[in-house]
PDB file of N, CA and C in Angstrom:
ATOM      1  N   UNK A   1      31.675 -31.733  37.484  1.00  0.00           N
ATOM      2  CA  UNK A   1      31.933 -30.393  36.978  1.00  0.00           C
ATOM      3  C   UNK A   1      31.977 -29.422  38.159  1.00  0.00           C
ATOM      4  N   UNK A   2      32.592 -28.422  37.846  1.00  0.00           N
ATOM      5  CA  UNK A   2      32.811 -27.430  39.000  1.00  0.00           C
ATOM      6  C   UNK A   2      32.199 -26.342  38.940  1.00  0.00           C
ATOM      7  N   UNK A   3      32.124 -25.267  40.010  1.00  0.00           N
ATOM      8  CA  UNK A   3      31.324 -24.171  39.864  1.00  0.00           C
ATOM      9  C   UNK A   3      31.538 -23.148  38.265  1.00  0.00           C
ATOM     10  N   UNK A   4      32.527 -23.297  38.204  1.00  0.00           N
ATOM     11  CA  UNK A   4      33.618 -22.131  36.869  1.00  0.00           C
ATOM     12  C   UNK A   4      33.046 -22.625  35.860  1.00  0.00           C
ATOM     13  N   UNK A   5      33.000 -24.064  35.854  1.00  0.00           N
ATOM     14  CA  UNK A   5      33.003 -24.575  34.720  1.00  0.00           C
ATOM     15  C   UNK A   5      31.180 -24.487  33.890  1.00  0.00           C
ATOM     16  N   UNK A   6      30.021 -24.892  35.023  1.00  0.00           N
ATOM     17  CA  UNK A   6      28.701 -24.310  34.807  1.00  0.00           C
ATOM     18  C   UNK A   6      28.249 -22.844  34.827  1.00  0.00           C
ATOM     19  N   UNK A   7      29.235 -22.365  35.527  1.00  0.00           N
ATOM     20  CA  UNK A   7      28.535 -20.881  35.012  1.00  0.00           C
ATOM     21  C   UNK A   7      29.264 -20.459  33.569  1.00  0.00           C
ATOM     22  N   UNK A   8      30.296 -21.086  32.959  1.00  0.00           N
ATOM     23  CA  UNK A   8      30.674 -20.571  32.121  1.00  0.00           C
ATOM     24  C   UNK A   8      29.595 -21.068  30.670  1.00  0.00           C
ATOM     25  N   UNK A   9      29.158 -22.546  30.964  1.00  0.00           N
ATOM     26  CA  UNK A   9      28.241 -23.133  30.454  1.00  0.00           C
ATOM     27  C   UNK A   9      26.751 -22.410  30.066  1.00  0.00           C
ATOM     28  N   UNK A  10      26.726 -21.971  31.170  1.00  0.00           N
ATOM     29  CA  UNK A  10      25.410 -21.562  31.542  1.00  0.00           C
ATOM     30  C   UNK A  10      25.294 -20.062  30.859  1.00  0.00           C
ATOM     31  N   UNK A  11      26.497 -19.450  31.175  1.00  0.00           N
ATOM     32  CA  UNK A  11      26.639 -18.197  29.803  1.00  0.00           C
ATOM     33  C   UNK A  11      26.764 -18.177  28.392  1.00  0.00           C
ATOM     34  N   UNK A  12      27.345 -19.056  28.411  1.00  0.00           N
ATOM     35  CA  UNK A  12      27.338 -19.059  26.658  1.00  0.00           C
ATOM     36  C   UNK A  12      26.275 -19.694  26.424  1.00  0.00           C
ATOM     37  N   UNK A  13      25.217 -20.527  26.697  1.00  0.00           N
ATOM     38  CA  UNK A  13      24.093 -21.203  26.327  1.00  0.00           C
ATOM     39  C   UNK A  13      23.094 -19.989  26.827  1.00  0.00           C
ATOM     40  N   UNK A  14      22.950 -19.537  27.562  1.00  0.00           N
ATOM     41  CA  UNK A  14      22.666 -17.775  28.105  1.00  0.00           C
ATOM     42  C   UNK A  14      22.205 -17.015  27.045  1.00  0.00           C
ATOM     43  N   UNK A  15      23.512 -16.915  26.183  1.00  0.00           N
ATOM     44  CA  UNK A  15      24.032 -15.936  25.122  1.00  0.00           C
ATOM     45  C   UNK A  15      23.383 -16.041  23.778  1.00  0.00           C
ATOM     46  N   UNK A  16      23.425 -17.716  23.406  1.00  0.00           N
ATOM     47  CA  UNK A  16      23.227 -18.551  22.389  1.00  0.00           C
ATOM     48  C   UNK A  16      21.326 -17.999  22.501  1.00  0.00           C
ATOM     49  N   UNK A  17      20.504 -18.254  23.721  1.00  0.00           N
ATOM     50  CA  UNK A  17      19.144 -18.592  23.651  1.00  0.00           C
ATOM     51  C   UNK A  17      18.927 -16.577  23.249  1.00  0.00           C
ATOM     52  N   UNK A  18      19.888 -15.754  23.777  1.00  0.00           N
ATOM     53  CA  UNK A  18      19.363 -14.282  23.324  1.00  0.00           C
ATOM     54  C   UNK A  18      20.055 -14.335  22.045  1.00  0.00           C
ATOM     55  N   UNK A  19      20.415 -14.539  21.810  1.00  0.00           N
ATOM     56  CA  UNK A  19      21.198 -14.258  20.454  1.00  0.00           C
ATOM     57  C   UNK A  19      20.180 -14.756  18.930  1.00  0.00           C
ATOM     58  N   UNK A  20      19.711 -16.144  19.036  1.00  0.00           N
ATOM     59  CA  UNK A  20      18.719 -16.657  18.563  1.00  0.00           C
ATOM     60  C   UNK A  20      17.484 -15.866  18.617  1.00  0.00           C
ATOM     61  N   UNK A  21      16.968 -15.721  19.438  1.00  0.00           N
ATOM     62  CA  UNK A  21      15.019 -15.067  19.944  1.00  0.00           C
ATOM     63  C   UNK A  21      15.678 -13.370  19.510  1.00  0.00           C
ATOM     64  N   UNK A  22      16.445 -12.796  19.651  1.00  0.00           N
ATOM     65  CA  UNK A  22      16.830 -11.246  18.983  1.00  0.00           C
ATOM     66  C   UNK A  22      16.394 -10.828  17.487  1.00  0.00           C
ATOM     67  N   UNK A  23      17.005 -12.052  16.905  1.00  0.00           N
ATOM     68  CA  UNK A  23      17.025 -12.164  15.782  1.00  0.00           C
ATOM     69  C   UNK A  23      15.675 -12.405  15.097  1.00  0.00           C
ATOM     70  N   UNK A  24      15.188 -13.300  15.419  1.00  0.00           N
ATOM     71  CA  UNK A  24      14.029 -13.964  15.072  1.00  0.00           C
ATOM     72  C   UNK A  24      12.599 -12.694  15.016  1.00  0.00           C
ATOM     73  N   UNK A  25      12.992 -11.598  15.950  1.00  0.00           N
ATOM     74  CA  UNK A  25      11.945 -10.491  15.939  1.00  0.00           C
ATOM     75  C   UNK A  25      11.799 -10.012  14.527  1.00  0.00           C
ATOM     76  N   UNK A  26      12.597 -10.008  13.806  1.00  0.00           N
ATOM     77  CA  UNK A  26      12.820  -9.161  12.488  1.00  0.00           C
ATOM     78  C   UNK A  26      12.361 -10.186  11.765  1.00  0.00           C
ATOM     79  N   UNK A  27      12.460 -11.069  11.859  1.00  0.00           N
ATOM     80  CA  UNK A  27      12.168 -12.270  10.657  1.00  0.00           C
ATOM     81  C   UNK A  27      10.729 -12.254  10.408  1.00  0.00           C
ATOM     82  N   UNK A  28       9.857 -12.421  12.044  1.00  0.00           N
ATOM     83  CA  UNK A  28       8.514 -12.258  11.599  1.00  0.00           C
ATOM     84  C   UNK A  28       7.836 -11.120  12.007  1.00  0.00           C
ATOM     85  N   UNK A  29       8.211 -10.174  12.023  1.00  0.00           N
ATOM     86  CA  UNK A  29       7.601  -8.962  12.044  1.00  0.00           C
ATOM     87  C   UNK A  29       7.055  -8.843  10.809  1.00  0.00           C
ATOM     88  N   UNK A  30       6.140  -7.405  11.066  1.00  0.00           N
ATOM     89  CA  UNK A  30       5.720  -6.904   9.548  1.00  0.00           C
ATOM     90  C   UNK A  30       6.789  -6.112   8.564  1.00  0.00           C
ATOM     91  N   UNK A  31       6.262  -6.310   7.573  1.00  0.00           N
ATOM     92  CA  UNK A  31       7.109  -5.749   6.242  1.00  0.00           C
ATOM     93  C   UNK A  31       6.926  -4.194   6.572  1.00  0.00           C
ATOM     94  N   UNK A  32       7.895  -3.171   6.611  1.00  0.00           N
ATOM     95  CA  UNK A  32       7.947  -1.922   6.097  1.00  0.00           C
ATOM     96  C   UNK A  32       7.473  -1.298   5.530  1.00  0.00           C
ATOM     97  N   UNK A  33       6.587  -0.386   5.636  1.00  0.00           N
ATOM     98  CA  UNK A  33       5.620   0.770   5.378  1.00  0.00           C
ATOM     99  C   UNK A  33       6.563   0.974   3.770  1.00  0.00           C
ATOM    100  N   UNK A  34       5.768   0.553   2.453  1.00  0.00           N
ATOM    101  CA  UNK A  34       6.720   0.982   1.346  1.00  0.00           C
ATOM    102  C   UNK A  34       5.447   1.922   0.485  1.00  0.00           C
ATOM    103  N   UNK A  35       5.813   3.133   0.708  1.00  0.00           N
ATOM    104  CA  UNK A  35       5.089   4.055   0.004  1.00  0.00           C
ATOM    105  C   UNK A  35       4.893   3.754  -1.539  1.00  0.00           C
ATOM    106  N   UNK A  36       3.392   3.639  -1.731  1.00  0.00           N
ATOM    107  CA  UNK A  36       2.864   3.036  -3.061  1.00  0.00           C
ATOM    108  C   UNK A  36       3.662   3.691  -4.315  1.00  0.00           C
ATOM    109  N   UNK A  37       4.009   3.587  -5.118  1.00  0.00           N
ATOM    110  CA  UNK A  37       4.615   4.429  -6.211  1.00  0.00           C
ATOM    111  C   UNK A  37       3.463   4.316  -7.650  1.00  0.00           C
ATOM    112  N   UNK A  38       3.097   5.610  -8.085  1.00  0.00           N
ATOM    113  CA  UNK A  38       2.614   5.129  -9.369  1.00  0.00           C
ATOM    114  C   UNK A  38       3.697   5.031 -10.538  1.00  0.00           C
ATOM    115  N   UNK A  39       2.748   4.273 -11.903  1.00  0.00           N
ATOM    116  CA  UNK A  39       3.906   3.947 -12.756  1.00  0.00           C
ATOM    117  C   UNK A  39       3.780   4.916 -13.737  1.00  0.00           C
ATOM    118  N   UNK A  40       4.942   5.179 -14.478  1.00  0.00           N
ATOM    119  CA  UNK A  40       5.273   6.475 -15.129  1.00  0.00           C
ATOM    120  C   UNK A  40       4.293   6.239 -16.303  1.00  0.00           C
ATOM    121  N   UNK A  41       3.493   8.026 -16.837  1.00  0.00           N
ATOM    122  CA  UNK A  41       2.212   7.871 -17.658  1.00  0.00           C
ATOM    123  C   UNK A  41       3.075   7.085 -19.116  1.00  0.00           C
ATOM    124  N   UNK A  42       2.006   7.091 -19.817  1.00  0.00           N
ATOM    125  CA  UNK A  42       2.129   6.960 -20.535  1.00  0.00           C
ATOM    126  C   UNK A  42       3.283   7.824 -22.210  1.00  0.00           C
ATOM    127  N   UNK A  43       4.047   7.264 -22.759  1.00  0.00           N
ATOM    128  CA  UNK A  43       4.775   8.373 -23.756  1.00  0.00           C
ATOM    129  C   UNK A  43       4.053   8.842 -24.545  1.00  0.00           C
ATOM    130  N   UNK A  44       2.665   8.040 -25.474  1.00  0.00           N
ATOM    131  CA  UNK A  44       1.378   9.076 -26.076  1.00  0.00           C
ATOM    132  C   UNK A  44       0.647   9.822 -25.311  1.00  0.00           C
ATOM    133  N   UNK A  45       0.593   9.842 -24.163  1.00  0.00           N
ATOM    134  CA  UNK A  45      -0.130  10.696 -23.131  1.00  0.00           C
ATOM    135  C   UNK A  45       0.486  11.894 -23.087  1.00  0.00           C
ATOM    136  N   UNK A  46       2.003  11.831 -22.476  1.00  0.00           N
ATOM    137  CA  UNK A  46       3.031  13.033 -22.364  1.00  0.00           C
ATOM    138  C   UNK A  46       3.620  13.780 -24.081  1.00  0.00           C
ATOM    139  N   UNK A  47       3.087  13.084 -24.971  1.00  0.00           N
ATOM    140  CA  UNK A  47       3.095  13.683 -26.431  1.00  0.00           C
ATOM    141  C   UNK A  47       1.959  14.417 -26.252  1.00  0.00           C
ATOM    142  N   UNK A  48       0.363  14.164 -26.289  1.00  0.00           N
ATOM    143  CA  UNK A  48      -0.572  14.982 -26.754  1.00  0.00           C
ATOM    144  C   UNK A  48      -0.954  16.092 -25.732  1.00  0.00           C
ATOM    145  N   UNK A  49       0.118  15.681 -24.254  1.00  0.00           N
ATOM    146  CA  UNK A  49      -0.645  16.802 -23.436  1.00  0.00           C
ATOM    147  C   UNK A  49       0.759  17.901 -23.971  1.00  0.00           C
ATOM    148  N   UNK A  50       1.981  17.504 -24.221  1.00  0.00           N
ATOM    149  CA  UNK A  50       3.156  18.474 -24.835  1.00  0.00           C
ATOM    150  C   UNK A  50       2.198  19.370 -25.896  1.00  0.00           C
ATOM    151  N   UNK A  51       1.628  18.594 -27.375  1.00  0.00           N
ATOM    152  CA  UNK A  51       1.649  18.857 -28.641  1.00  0.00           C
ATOM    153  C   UNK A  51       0.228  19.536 -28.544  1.00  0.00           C
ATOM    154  N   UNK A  52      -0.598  19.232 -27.601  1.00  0.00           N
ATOM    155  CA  UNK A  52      -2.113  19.479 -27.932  1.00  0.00           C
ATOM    156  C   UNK A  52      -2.691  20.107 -26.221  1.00  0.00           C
ATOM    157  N   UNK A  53      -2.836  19.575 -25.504  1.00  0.00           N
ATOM    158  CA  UNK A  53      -3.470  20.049 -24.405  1.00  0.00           C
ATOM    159  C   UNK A  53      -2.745  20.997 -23.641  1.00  0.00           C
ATOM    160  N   UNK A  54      -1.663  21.276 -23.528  1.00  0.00           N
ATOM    161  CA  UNK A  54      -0.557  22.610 -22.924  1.00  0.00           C
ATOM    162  C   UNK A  54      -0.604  23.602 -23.607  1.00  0.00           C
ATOM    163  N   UNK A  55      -1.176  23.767 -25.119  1.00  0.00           N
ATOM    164  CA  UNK A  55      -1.365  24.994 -26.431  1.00  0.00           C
ATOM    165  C   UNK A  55      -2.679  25.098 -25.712  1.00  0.00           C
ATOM    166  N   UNK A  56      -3.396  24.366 -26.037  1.00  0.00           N
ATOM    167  CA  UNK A  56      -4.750  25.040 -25.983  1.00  0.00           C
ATOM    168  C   UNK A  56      -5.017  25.265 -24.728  1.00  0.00           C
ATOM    169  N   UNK A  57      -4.358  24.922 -23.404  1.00  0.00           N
ATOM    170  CA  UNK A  57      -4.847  25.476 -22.426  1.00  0.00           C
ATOM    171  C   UNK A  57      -4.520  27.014 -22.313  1.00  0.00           C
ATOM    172  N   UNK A  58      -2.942  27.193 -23.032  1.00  0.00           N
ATOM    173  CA  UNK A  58      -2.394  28.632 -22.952  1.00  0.00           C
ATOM    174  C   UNK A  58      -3.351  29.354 -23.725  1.00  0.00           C
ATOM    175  N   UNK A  59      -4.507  28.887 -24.862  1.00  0.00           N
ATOM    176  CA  UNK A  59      -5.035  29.972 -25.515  1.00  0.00           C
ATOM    177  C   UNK A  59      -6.433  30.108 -24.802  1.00  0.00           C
ATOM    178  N   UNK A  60      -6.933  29.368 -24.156  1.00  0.00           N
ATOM    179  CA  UNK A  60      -8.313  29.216 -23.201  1.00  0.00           C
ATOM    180  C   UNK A  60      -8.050  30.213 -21.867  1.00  0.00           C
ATOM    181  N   UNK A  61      -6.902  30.329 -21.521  1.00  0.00           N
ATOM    182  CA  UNK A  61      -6.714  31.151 -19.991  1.00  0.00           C
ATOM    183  C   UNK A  61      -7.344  32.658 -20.524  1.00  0.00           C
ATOM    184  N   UNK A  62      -6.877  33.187 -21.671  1.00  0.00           N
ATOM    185  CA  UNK A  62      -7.176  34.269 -22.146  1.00  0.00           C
ATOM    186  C   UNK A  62      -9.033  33.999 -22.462  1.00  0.00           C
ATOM    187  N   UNK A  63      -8.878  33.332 -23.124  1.00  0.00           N
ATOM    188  CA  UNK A  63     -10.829  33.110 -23.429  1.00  0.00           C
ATOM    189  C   UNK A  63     -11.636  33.107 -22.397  1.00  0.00           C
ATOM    190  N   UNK A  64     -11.024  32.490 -21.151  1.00  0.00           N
ATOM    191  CA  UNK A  64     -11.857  32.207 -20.278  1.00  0.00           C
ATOM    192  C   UNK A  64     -11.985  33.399 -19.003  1.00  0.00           C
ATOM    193  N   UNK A  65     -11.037  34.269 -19.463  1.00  0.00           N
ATOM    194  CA  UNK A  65     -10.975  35.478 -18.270  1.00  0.00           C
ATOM    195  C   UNK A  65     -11.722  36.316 -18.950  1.00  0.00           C
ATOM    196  N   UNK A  66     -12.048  36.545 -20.205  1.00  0.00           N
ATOM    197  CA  UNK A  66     -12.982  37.056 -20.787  1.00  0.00           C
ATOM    198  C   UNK A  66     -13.964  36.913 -20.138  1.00  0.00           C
ATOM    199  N   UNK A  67     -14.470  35.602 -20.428  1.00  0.00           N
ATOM    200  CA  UNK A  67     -15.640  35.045 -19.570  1.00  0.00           C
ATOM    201  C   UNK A  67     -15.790  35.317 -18.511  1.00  0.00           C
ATOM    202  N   UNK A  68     -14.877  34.999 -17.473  1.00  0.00           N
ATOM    203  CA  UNK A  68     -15.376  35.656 -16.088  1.00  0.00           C
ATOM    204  C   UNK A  68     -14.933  37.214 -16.045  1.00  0.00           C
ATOM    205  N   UNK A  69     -14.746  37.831 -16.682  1.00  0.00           N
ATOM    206  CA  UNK A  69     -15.701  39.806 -16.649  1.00  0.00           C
ATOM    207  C   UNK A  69     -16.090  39.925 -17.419  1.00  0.00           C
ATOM    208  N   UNK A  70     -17.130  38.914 -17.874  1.00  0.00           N
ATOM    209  CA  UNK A  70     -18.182  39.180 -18.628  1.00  0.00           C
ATOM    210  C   UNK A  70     -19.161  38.825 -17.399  1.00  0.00           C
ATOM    211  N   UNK A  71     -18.668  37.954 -16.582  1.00  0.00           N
ATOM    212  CA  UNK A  71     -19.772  36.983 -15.428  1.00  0.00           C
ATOM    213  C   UNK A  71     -19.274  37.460 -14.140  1.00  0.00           C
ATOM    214  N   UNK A  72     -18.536  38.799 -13.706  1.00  0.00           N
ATOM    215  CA  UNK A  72     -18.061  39.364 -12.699  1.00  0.00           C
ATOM    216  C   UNK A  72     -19.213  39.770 -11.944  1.00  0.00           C
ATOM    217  N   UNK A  73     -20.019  40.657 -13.337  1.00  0.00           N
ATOM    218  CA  UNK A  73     -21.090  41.363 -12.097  1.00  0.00           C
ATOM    219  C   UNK A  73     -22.005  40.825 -11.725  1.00  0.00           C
ATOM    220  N   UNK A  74     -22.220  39.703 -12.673  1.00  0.00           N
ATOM    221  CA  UNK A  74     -23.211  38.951 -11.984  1.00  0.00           C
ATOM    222  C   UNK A  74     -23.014  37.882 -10.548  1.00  0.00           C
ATOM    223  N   UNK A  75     -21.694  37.668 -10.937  1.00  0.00           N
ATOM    224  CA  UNK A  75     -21.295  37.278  -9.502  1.00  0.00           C
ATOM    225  C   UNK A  75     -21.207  37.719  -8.252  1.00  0.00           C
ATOM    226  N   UNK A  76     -20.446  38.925  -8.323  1.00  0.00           N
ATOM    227  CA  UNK A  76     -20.540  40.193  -7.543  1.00  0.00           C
ATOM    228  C   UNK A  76     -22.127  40.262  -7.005  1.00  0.00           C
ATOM    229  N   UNK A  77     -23.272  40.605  -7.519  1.00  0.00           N
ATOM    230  CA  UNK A  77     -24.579  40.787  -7.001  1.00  0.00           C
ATOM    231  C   UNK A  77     -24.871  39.480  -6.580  1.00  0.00           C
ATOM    232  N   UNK A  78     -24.372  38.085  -6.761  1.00  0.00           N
ATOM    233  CA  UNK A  78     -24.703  37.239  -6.106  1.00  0.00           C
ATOM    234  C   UNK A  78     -23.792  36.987  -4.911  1.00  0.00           C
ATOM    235  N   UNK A  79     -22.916  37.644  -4.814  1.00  0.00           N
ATOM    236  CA  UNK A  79     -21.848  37.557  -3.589  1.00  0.00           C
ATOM    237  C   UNK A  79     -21.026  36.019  -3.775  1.00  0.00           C
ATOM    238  N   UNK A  80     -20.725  35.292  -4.780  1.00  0.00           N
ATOM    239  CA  UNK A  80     -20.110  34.137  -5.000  1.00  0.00           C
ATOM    240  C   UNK A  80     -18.959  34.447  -6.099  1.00  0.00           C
ATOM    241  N   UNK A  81     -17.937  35.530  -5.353  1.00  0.00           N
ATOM    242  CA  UNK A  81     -17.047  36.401  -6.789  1.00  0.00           C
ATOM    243  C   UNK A  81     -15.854  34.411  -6.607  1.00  0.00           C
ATOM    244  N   UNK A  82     -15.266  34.285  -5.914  1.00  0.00           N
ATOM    245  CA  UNK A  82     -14.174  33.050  -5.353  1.00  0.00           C
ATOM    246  C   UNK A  82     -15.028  32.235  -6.383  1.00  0.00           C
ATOM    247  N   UNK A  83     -15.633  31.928  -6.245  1.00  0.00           N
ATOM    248  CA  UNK A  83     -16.172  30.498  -6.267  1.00  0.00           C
ATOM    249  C   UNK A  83     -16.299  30.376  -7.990  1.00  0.00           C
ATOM    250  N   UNK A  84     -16.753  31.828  -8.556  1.00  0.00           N
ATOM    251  CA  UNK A  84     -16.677  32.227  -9.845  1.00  0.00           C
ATOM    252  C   UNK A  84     -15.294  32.151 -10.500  1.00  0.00           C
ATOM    253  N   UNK A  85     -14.439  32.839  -9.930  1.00  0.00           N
ATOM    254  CA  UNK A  85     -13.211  32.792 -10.558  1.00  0.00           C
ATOM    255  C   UNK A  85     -12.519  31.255 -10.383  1.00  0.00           C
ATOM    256  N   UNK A  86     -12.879  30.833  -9.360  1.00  0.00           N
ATOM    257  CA  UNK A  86     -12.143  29.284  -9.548  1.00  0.00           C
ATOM    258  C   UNK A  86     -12.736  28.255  -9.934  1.00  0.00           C
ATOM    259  N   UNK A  87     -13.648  27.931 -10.484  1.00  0.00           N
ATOM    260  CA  UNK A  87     -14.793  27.394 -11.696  1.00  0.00           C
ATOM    261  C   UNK A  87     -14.016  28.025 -13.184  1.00  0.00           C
ATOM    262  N   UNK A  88     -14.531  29.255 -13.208  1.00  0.00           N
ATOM    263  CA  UNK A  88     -13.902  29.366 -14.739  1.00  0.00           C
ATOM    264  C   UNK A  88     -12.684  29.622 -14.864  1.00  0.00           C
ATOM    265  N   UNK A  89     -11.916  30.374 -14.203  1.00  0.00           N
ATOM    266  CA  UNK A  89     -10.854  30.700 -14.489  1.00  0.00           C
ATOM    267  C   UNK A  89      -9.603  29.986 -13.920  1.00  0.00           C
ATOM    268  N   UNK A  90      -9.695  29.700 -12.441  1.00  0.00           N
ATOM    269  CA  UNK A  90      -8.357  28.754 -11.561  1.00  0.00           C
ATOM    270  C   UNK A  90      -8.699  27.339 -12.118  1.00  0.00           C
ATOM    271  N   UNK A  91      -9.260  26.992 -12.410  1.00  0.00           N
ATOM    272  CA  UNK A  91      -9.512  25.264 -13.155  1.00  0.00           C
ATOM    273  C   UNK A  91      -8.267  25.679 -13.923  1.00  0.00           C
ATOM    274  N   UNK A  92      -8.812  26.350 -14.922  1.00  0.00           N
ATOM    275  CA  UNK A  92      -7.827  26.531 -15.936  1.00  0.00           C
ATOM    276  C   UNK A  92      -6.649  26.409 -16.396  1.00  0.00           C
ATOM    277  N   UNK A  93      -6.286  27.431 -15.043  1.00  0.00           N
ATOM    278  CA  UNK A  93      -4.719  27.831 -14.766  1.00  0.00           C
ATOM    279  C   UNK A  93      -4.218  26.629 -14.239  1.00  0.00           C
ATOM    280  N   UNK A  94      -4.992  26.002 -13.316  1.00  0.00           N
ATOM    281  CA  UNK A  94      -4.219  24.739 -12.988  1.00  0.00           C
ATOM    282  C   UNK A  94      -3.934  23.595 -13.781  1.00  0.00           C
ATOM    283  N   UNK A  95      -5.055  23.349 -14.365  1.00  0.00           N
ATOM    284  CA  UNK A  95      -5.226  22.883 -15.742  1.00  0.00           C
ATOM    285  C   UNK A  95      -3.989  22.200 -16.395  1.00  0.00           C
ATOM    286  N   UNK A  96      -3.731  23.627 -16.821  1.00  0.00           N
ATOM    287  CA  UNK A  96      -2.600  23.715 -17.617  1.00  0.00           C
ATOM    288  C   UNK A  96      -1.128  24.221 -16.711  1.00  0.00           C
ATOM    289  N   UNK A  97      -1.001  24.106 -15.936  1.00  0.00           N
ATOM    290  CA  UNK A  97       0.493  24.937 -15.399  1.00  0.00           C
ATOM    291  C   UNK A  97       0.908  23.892 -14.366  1.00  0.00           C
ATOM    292  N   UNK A  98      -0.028  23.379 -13.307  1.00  0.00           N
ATOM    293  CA  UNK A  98       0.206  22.662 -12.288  1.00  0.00           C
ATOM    294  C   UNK A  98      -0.572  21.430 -12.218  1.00  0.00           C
ATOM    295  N   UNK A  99      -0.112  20.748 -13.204  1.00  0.00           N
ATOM    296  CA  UNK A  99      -0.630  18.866 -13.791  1.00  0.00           C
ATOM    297  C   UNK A  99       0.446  18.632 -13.937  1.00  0.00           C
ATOM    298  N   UNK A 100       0.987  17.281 -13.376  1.00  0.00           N
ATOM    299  CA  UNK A 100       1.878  16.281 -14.215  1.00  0.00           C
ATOM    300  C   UNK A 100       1.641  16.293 -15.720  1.00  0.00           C
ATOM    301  N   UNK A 101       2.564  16.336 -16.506  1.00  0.00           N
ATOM    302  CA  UNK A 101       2.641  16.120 -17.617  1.00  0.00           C
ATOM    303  C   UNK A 101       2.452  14.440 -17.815  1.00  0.00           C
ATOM    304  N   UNK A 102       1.327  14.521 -18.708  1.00  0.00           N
ATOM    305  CA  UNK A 102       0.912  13.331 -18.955  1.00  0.00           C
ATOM    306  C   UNK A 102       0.011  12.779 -18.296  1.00  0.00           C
ATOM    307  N   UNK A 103      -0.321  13.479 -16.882  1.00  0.00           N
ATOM    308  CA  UNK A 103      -1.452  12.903 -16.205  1.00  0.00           C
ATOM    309  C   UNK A 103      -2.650  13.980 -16.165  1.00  0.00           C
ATOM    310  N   UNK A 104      -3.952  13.624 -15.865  1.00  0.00           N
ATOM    311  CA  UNK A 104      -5.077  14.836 -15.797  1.00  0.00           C
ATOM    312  C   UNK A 104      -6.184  13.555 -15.969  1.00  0.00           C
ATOM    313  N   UNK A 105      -7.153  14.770 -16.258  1.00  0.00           N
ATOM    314  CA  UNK A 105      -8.947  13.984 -17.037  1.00  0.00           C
ATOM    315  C   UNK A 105      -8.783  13.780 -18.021  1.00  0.00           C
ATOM    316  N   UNK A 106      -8.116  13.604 -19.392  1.00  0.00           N
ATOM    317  CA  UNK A 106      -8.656  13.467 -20.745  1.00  0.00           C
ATOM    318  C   UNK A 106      -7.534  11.827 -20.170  1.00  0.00           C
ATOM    319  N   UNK A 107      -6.858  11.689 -19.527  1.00  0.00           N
ATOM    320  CA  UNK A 107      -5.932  10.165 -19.487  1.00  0.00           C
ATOM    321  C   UNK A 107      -6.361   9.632 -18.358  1.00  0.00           C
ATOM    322  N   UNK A 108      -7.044  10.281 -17.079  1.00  0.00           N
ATOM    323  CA  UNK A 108      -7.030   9.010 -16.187  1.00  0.00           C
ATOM    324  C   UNK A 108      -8.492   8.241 -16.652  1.00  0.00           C
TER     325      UNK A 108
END
């Protein structure tokens, strides 16, 4: 064999050994970061929070702001006014306005 003829050898068998081991990185690497998904609630869940827990939260926001200025001044003289309003009153609101429908405490 001649010089032309082994280096041409010697490249394509070259080529062949990167071409192979390139590939092979992906094969056993790790699997892809797949962000967990939860599974969609339940359809009696997203009925009673529609039919029952979204009413009565809209009629409690009003009840419960009652409550806190009824419990203002006492908060006020204790210097814990925040902490008062989001106990009785921001629970509330979130409660009901900013929950997945169908998800919360009365279903998980």
């Amino acid at each position: 064999m001649n010089r032309i003829t082994i280096r041409v050898w010697s490249g394509i068998i070259l080529i062949m050994i990167l071409g192979c081991t390139m590939g092979t990185g992906l094969a056993f690497g790790e699997e892809p970061y797949k962000d967990p998904q939860t599974p969609p609630p339940n359809p009696m869940n997203v009925t009673a929070d529609a039919l029952i827990l979204r009413p009565v939260g809209l009629i409690m926001i009003p009840v419960m702001g009652l409550v806190y200025c009824i419990s203002y001044p006492f908060a006020k003289i204790a210097g814990n006014e925040q902490e008062t309003y989001q106990s009785v009153l921001g629970d509330t609101i979130d409660y009901t306005f900013h929950r997945p429908m169908g998800r919360g405490e009365p279903f998980d």
